[in-house]
PDB file of N, CA and C in Angstrom:
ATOM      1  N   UNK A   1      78.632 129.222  98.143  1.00  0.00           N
ATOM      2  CA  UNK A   1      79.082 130.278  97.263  1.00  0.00           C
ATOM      3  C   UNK A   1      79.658 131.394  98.135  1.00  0.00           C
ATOM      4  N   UNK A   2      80.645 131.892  97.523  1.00  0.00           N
ATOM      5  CA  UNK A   2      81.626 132.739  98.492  1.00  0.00           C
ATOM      6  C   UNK A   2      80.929 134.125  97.914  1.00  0.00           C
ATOM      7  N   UNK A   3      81.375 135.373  98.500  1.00  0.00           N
ATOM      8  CA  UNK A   3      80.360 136.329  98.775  1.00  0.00           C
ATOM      9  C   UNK A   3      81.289 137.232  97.648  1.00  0.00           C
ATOM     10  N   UNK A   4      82.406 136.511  96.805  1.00  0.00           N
ATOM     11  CA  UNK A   4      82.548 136.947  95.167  1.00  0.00           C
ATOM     12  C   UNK A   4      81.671 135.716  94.102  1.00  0.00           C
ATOM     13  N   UNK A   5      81.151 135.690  94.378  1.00  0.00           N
ATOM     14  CA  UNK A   5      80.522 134.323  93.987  1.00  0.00           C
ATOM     15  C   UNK A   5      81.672 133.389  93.219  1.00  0.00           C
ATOM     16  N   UNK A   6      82.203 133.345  93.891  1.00  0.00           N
ATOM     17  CA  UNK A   6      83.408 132.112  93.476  1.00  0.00           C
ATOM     18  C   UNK A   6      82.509 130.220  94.356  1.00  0.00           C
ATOM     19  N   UNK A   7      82.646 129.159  93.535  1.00  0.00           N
ATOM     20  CA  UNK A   7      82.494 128.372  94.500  1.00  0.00           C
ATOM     21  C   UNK A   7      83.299 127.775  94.510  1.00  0.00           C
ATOM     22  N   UNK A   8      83.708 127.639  96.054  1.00  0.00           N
ATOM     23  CA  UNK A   8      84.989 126.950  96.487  1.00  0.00           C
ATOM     24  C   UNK A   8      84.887 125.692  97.041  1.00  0.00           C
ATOM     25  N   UNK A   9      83.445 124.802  97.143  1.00  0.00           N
ATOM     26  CA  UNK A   9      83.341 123.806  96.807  1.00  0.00           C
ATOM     27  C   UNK A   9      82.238 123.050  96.170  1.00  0.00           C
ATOM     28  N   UNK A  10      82.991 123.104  94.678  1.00  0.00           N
ATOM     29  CA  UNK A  10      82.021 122.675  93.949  1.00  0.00           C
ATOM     30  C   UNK A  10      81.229 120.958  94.176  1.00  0.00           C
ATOM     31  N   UNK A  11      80.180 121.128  93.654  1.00  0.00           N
ATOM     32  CA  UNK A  11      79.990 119.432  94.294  1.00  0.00           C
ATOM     33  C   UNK A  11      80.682 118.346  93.567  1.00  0.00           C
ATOM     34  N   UNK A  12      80.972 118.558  92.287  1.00  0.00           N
ATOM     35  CA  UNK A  12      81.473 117.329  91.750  1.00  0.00           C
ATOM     36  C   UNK A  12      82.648 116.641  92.616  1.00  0.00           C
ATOM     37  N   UNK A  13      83.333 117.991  93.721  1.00  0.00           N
ATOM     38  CA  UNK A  13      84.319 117.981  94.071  1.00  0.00           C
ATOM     39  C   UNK A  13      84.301 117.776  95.517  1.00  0.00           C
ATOM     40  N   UNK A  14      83.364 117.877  95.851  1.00  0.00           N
ATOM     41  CA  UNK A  14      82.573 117.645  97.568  1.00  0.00           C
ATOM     42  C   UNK A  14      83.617 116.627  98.586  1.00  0.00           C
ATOM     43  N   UNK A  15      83.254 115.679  97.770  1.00  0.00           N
ATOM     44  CA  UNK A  15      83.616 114.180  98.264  1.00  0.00           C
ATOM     45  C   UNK A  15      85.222 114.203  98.392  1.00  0.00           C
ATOM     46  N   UNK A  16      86.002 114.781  97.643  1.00  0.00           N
ATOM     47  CA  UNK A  16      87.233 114.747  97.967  1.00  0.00           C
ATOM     48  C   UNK A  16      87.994 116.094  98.872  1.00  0.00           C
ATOM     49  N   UNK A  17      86.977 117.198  98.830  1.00  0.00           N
ATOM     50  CA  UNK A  17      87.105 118.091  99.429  1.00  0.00           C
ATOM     51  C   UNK A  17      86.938 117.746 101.259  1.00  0.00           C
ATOM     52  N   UNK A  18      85.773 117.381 101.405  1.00  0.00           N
ATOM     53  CA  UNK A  18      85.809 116.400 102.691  1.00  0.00           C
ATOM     54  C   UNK A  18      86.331 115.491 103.114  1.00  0.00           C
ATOM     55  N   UNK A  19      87.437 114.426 102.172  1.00  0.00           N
ATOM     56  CA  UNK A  19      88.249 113.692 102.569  1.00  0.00           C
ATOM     57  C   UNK A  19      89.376 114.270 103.036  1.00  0.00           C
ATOM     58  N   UNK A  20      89.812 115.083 102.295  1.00  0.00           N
ATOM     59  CA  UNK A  20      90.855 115.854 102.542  1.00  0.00           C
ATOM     60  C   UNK A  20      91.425 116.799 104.026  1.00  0.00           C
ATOM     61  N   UNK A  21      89.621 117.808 103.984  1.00  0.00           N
ATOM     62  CA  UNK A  21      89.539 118.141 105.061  1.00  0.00           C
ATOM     63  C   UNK A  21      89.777 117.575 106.717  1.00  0.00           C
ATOM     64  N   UNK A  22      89.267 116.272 106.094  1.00  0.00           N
ATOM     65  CA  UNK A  22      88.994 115.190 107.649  1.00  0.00           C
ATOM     66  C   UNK A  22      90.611 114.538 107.897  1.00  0.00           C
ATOM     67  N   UNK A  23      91.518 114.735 106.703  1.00  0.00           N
ATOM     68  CA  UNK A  23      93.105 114.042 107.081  1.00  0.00           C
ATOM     69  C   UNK A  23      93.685 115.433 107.734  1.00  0.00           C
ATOM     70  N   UNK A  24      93.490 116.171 106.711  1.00  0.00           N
ATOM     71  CA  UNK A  24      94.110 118.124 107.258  1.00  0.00           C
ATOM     72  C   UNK A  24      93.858 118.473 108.486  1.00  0.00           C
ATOM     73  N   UNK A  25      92.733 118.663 109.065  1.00  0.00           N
ATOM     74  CA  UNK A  25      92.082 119.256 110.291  1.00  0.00           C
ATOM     75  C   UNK A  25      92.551 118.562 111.559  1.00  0.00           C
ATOM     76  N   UNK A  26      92.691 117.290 111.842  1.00  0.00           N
ATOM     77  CA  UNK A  26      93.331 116.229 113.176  1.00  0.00           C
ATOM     78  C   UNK A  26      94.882 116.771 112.737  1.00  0.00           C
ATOM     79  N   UNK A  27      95.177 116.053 111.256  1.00  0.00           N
ATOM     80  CA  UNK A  27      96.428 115.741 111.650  1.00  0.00           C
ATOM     81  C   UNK A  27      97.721 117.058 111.015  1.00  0.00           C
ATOM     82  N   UNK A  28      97.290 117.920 110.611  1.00  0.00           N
ATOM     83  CA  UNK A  28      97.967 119.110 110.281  1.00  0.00           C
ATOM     84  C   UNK A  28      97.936 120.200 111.565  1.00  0.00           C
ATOM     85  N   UNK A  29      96.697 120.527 111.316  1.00  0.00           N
ATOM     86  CA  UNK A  29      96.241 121.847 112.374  1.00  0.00           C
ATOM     87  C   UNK A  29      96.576 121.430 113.636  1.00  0.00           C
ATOM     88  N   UNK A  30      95.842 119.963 113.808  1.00  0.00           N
ATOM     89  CA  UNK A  30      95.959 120.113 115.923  1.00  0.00           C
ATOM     90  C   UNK A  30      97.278 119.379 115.936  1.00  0.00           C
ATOM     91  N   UNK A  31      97.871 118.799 115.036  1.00  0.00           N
ATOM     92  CA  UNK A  31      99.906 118.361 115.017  1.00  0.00           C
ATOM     93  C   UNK A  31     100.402 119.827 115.748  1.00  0.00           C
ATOM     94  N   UNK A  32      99.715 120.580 114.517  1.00  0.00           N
ATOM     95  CA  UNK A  32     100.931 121.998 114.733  1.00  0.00           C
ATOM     96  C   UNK A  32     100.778 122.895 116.200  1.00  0.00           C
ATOM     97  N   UNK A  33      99.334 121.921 116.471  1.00  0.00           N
ATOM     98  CA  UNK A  33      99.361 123.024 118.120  1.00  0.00           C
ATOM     99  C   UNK A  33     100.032 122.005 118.987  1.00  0.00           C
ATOM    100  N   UNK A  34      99.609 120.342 118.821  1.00  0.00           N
ATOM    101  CA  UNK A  34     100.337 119.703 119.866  1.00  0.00           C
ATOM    102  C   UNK A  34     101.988 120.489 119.946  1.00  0.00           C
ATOM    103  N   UNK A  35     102.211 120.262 119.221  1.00  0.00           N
ATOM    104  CA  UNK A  35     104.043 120.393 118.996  1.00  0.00           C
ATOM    105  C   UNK A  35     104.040 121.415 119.689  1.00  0.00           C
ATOM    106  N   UNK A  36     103.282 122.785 119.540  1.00  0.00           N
ATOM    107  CA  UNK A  36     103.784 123.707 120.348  1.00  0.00           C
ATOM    108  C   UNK A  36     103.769 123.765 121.714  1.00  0.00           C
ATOM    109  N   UNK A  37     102.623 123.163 122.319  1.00  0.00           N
ATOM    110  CA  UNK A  37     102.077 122.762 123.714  1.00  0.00           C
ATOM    111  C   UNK A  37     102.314 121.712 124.147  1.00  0.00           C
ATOM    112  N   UNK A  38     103.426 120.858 123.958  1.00  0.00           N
ATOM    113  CA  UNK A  38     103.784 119.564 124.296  1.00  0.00           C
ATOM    114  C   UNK A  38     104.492 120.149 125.756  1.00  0.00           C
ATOM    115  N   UNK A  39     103.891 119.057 126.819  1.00  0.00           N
ATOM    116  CA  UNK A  39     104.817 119.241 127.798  1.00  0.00           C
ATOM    117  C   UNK A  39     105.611 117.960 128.145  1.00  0.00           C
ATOM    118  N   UNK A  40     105.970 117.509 127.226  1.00  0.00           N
ATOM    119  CA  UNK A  40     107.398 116.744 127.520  1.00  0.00           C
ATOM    120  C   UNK A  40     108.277 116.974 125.887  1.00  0.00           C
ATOM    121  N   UNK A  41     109.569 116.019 126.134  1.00  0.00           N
ATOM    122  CA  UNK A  41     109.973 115.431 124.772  1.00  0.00           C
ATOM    123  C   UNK A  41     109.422 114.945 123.763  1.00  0.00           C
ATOM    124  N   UNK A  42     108.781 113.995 124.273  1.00  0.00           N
ATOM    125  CA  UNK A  42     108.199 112.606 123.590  1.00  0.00           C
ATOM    126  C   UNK A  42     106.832 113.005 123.334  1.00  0.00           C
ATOM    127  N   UNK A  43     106.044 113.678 123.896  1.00  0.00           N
ATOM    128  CA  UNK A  43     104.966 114.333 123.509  1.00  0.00           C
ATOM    129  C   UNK A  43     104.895 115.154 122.600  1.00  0.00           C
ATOM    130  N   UNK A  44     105.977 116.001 122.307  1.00  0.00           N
ATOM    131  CA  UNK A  44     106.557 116.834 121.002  1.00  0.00           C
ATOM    132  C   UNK A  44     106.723 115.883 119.905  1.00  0.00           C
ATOM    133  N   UNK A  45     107.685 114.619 120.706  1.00  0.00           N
ATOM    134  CA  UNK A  45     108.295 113.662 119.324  1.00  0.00           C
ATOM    135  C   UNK A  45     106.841 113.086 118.538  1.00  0.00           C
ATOM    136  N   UNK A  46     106.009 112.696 119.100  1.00  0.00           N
ATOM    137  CA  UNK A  46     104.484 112.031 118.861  1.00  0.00           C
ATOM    138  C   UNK A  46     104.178 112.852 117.540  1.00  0.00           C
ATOM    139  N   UNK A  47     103.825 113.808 118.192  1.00  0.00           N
ATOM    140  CA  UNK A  47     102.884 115.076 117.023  1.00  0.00           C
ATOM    141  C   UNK A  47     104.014 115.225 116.171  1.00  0.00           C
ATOM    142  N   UNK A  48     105.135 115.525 115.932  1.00  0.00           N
ATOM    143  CA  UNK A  48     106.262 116.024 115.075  1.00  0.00           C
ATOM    144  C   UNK A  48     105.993 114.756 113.924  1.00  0.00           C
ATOM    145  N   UNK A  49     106.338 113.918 114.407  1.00  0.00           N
ATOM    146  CA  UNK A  49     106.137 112.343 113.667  1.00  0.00           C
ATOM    147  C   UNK A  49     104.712 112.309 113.047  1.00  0.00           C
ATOM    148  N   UNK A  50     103.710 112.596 113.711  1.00  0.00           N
ATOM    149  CA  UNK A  50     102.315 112.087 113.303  1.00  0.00           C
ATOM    150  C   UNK A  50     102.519 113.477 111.774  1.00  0.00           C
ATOM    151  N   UNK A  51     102.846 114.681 112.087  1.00  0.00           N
ATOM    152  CA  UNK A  51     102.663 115.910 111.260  1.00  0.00           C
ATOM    153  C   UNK A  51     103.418 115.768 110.089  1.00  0.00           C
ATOM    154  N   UNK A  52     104.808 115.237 110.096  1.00  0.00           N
ATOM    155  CA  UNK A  52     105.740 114.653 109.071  1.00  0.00           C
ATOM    156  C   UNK A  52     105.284 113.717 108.223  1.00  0.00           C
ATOM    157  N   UNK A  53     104.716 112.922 108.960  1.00  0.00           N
ATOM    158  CA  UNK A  53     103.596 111.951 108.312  1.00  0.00           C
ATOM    159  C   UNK A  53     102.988 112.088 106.963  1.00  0.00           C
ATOM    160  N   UNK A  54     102.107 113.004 107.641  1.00  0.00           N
ATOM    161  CA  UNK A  54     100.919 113.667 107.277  1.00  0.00           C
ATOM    162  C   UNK A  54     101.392 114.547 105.680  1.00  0.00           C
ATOM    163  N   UNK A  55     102.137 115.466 105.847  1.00  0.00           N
ATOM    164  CA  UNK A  55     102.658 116.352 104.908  1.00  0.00           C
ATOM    165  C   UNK A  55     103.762 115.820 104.144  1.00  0.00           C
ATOM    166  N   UNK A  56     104.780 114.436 104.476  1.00  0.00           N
ATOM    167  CA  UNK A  56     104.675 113.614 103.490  1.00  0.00           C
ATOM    168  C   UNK A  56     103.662 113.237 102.329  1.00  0.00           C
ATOM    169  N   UNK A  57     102.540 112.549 103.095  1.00  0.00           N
ATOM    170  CA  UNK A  57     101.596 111.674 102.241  1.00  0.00           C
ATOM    171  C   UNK A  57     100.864 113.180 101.407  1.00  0.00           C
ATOM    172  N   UNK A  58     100.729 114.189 101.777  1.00  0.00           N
ATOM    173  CA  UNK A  58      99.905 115.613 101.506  1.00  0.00           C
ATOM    174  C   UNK A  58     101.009 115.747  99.970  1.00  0.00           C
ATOM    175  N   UNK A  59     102.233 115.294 100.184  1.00  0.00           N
ATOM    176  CA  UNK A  59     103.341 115.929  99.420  1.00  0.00           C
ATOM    177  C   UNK A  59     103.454 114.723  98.138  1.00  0.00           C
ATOM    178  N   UNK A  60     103.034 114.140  98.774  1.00  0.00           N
ATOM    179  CA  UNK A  60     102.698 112.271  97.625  1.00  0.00           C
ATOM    180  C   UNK A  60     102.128 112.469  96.851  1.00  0.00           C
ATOM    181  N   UNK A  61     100.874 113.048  97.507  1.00  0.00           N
ATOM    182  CA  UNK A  61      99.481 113.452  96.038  1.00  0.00           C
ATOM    183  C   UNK A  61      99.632 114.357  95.606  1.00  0.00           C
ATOM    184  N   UNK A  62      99.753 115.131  95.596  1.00  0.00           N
ATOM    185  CA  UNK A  62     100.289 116.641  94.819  1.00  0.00           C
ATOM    186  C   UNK A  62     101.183 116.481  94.001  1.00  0.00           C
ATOM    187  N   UNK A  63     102.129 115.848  93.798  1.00  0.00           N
ATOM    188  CA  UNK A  63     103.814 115.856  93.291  1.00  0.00           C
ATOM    189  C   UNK A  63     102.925 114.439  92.301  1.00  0.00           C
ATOM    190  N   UNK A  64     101.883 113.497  92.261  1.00  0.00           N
ATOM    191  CA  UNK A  64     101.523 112.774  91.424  1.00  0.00           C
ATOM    192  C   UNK A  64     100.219 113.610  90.531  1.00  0.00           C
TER     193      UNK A  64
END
């Protein structure tokens, strides 16, 4: 419970809240730092690709 007492994760909702989290957190967040800290090309190209990916499939479920 958030400290407006809002709950922001309810349990019915747990299970998909943690799925979600566990695709978001690798492949969103640490994409967006690889890319910045890449020290080559292709090390950029990796994460750019893996992050495009990602916010595709993010853009799949939402838009259904």
């Amino acid at each position: 419970m958030s400290s407006t007492g809002l709950d922001h994760s309810p349990t019915p909702m747990k299970h998909k809240i943690e799925k979600w989290n566990s695709i978001i957190y690798p492949n969103v967040n640490n994409e967006v730092y690889r890319c910045g800290f890449a020290q080559s090309q292709q090390a950029n190209d990796i994460a750019v690709n893996k992050l495009c990916d990602t916010l595709d499939m993010i853009e799949d479920h939402l838009s259904s």
